[in-house]
N, C-alpha and C. Protein backbone atom coordinates (compact mmCIF):
# COMPACT_ATOMS: atom_id res chain seq x y z
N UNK A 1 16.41 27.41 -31.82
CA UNK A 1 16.23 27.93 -30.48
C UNK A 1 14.79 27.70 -30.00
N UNK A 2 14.42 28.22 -31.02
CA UNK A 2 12.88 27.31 -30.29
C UNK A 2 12.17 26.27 -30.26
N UNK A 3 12.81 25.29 -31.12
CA UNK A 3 11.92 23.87 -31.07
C UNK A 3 12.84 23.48 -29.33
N UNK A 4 14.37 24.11 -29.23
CA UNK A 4 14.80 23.56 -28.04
C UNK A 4 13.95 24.31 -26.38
N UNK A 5 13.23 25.03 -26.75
CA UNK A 5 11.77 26.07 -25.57
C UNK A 5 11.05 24.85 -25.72
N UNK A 6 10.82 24.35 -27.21
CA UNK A 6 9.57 24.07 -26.69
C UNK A 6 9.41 22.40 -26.48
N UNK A 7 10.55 21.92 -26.35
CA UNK A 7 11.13 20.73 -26.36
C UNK A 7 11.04 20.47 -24.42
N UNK A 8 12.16 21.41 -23.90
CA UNK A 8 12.37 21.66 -22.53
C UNK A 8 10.40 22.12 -22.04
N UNK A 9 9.66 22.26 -22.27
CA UNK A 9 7.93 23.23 -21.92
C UNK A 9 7.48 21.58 -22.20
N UNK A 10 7.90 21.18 -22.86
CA UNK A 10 6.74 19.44 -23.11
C UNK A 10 7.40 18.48 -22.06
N UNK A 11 8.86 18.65 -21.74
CA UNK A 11 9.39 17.68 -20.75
C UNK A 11 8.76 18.57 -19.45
N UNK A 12 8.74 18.92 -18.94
CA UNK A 12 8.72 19.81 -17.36
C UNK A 12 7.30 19.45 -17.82
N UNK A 13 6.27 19.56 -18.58
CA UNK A 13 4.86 19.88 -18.77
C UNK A 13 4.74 17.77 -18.26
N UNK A 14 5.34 16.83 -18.99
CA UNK A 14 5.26 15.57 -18.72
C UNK A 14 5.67 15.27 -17.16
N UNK A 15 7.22 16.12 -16.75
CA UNK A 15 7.77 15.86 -15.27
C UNK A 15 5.78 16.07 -14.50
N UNK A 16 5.79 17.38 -14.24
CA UNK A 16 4.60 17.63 -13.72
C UNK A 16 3.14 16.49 -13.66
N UNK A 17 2.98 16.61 -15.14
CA UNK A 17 1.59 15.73 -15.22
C UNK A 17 1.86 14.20 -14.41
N UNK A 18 3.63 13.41 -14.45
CA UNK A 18 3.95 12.54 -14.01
C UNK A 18 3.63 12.32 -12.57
N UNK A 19 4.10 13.58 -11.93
CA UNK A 19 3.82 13.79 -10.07
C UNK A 19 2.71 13.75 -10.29
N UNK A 20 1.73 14.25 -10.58
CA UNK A 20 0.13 14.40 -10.35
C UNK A 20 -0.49 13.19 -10.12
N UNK A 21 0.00 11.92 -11.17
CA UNK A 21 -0.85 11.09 -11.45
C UNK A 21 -0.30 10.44 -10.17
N UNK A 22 1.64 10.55 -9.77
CA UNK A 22 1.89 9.69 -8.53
C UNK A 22 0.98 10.08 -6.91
N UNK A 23 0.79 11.49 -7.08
CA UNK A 23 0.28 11.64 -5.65
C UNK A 23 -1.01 11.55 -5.83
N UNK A 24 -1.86 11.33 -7.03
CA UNK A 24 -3.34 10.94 -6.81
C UNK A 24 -3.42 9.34 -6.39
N UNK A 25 -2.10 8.67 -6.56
CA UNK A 25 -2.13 7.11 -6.08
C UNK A 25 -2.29 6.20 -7.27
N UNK A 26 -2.43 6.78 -8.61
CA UNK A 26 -2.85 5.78 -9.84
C UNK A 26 -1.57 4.85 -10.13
N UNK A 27 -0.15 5.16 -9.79
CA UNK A 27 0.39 4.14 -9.66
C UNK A 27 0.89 3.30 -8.83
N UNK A 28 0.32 3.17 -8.11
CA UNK A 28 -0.12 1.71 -7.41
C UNK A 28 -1.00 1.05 -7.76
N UNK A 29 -2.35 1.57 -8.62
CA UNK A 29 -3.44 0.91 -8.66
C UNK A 29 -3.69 0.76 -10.47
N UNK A 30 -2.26 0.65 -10.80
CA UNK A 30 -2.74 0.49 -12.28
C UNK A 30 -3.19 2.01 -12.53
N UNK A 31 -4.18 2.40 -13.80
CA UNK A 31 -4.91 3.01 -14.48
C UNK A 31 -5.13 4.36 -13.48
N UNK A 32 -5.98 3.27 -12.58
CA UNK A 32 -7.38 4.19 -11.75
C UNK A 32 -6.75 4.76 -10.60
N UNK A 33 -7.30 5.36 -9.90
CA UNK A 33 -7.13 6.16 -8.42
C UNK A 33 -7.30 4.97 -7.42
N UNK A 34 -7.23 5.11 -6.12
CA UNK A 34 -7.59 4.30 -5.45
C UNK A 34 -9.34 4.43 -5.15
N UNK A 35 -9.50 5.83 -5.24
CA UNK A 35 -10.77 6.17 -4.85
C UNK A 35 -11.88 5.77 -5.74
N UNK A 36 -11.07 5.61 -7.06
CA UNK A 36 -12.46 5.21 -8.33
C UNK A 36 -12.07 3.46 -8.08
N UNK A 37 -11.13 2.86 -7.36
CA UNK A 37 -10.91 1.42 -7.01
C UNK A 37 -12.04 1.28 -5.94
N UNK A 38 -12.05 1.76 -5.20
CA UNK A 38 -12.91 1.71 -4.06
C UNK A 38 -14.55 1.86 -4.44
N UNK A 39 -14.56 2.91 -5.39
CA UNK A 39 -16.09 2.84 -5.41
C UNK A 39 -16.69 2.42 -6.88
N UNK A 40 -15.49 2.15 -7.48
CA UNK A 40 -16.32 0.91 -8.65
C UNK A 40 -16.26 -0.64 -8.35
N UNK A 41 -15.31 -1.03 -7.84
CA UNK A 41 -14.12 -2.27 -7.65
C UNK A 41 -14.84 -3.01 -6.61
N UNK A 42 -14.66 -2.28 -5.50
CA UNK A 42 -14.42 -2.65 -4.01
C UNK A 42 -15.66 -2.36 -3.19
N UNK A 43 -16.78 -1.88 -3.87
CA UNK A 43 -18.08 -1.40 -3.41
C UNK A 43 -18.62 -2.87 -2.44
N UNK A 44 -18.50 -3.72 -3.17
CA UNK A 44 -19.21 -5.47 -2.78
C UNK A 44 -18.64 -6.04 -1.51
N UNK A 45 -17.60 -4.98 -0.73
CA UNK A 45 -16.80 -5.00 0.37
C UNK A 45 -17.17 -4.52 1.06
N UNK A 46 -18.31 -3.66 1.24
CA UNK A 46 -18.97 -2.53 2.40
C UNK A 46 -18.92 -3.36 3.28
N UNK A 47 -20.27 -4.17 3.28
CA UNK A 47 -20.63 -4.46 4.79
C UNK A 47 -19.53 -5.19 5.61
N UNK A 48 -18.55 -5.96 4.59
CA UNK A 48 -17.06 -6.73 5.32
C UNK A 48 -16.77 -6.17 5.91
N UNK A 49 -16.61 -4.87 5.56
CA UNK A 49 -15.10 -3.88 5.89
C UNK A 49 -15.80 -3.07 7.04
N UNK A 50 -17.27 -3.24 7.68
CA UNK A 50 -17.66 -2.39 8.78
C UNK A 50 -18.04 -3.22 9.22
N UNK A 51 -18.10 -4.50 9.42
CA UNK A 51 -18.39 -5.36 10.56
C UNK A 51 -17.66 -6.80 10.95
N UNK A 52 -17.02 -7.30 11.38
CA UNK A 52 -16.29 -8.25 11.19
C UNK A 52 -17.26 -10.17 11.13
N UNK A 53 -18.33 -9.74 11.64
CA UNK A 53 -19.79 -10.87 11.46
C UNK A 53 -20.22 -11.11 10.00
N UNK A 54 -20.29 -10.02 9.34
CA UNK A 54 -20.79 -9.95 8.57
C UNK A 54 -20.33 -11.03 6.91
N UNK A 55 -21.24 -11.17 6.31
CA UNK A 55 -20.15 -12.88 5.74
C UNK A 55 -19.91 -12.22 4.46
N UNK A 56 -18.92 -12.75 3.87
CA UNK A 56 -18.00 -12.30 2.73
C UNK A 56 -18.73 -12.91 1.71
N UNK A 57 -18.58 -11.96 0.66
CA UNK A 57 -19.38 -12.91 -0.61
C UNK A 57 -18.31 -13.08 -1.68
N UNK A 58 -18.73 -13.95 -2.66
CA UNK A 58 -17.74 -14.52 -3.05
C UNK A 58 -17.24 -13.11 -4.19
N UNK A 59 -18.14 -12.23 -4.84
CA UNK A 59 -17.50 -11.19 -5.32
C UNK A 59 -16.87 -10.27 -5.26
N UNK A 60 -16.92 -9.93 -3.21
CA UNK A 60 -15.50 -9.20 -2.72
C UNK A 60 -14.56 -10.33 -2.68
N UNK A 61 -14.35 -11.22 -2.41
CA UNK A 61 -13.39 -12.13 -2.57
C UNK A 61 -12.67 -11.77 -4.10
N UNK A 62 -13.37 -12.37 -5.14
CA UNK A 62 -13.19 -11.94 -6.32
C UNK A 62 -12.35 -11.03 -6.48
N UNK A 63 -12.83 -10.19 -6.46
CA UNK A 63 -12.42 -8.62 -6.28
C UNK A 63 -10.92 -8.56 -5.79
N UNK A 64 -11.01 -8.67 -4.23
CA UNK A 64 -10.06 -8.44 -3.81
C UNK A 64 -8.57 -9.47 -4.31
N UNK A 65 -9.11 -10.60 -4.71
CA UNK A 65 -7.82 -11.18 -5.02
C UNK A 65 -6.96 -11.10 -6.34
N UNK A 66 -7.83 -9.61 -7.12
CA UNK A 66 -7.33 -9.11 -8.27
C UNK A 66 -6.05 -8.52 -7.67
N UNK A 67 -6.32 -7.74 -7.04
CA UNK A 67 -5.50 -6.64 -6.60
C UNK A 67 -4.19 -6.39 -5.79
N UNK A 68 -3.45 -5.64 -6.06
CA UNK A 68 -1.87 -6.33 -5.24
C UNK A 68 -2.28 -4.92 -3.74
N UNK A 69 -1.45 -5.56 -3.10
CA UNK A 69 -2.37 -5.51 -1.43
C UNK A 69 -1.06 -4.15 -1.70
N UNK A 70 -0.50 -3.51 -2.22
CA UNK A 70 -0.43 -2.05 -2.31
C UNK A 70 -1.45 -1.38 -2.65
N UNK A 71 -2.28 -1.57 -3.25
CA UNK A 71 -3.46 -1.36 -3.63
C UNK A 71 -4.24 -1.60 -2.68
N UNK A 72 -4.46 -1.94 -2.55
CA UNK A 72 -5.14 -2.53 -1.67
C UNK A 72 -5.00 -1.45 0.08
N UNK A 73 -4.03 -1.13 -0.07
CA UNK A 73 -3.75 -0.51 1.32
C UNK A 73 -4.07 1.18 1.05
N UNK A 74 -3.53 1.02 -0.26
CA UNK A 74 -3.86 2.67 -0.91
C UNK A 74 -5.66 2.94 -0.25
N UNK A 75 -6.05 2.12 -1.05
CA UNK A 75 -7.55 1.84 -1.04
C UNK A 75 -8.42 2.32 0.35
N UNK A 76 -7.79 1.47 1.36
CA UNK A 76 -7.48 1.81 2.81
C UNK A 76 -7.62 3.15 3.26
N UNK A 77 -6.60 3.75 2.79
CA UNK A 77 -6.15 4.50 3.38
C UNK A 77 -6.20 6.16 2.20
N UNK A 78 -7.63 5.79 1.47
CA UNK A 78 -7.86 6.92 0.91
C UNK A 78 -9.07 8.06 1.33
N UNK A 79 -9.32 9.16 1.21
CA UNK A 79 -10.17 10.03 1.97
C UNK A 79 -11.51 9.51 2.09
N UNK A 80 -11.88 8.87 0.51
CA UNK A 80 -13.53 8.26 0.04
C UNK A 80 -13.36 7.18 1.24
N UNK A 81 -12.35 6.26 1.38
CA UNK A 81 -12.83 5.11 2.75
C UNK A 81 -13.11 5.32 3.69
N UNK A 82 -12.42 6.86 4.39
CA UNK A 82 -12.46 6.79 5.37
C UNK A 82 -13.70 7.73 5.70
N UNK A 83 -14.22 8.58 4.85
CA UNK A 83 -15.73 9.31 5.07
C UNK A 83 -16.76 8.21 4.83
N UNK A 84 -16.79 6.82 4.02
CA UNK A 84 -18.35 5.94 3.77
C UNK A 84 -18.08 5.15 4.97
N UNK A 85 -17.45 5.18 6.35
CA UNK A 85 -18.07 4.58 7.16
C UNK A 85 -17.59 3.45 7.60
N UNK A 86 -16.07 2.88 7.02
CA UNK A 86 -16.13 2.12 6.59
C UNK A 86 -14.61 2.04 7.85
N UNK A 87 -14.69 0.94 8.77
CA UNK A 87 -13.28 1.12 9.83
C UNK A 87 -12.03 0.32 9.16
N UNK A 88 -10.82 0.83 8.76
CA UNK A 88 -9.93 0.56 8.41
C UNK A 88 -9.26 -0.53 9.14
N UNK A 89 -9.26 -0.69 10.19
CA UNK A 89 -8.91 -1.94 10.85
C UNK A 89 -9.34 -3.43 10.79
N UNK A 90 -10.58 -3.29 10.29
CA UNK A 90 -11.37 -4.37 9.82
C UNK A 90 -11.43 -4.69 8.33
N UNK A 91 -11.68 -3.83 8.03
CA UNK A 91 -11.07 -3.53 6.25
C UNK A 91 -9.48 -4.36 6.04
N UNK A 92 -8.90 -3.87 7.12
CA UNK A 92 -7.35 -5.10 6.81
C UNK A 92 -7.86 -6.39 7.34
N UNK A 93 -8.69 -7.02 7.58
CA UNK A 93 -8.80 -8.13 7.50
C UNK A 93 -9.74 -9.02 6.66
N UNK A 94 -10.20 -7.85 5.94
CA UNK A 94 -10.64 -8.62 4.52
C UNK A 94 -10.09 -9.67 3.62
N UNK A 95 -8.72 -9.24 3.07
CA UNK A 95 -7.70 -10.72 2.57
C UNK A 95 -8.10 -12.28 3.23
N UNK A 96 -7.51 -11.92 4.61
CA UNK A 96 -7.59 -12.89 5.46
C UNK A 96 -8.63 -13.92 5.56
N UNK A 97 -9.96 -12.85 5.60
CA UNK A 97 -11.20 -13.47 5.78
C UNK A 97 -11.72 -14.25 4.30
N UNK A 98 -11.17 -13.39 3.24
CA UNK A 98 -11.33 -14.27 1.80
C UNK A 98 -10.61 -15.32 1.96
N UNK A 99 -9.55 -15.58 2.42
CA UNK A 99 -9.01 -16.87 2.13
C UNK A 99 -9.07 -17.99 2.78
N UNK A 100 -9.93 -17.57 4.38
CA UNK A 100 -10.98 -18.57 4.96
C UNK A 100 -12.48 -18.77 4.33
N UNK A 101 -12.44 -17.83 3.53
CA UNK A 101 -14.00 -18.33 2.93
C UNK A 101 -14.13 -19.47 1.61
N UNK A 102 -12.71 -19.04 1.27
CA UNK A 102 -12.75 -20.00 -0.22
C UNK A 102 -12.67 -21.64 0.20
């Protein structure tokens, strides 16, 4: 009777920890959050992603063409992007602009 408590307490304890990791966004982005994507990963993207003049270097390129553009949108559209400043509308045309730069 009780290895079956504590059998049912480790599944519901896994259900749980499972949602957590889905609504922090880590699976979409592999491993990480989108937010630790953004500010370890995707840092070399600032000035792209707030100005559309501004010229792409080849290590956001890099970067970005790791990443599957779910990710990529997560990234977008996480709290850390949208407080550093950074306009999401221009930010979606980062891809684009990497693959005129190469």
């Amino acid at each position: 009777m009780m290895l079956k408590k504590l059998f049912f307490l480790v599944l519901v304890m896994a259900i749980v920890a499972r949602a957590r990791v889905k609504a922090d966004g880590h699976g979409v982005c592999g491993k990480y959050s989108p937010d630790r994507m953004l500010t370890h990963v995707l840092r070399h993207c600032a000035k792209p992603a707030k100005d559309l003049k501004a010229p792409m270097t080849p290590k956001c390129c890099d970067l970005v063409s790791k990443i599957s553009e779910k990710c990529f949108n997560a990234i977008i559209n996480s709290d850390t992007w949208k407080h550093s400043g950074i306009n999401p509308k221009i930010a979606l045309t980062i891809p684009k602009r990497c693959h005129y730069h190469l």
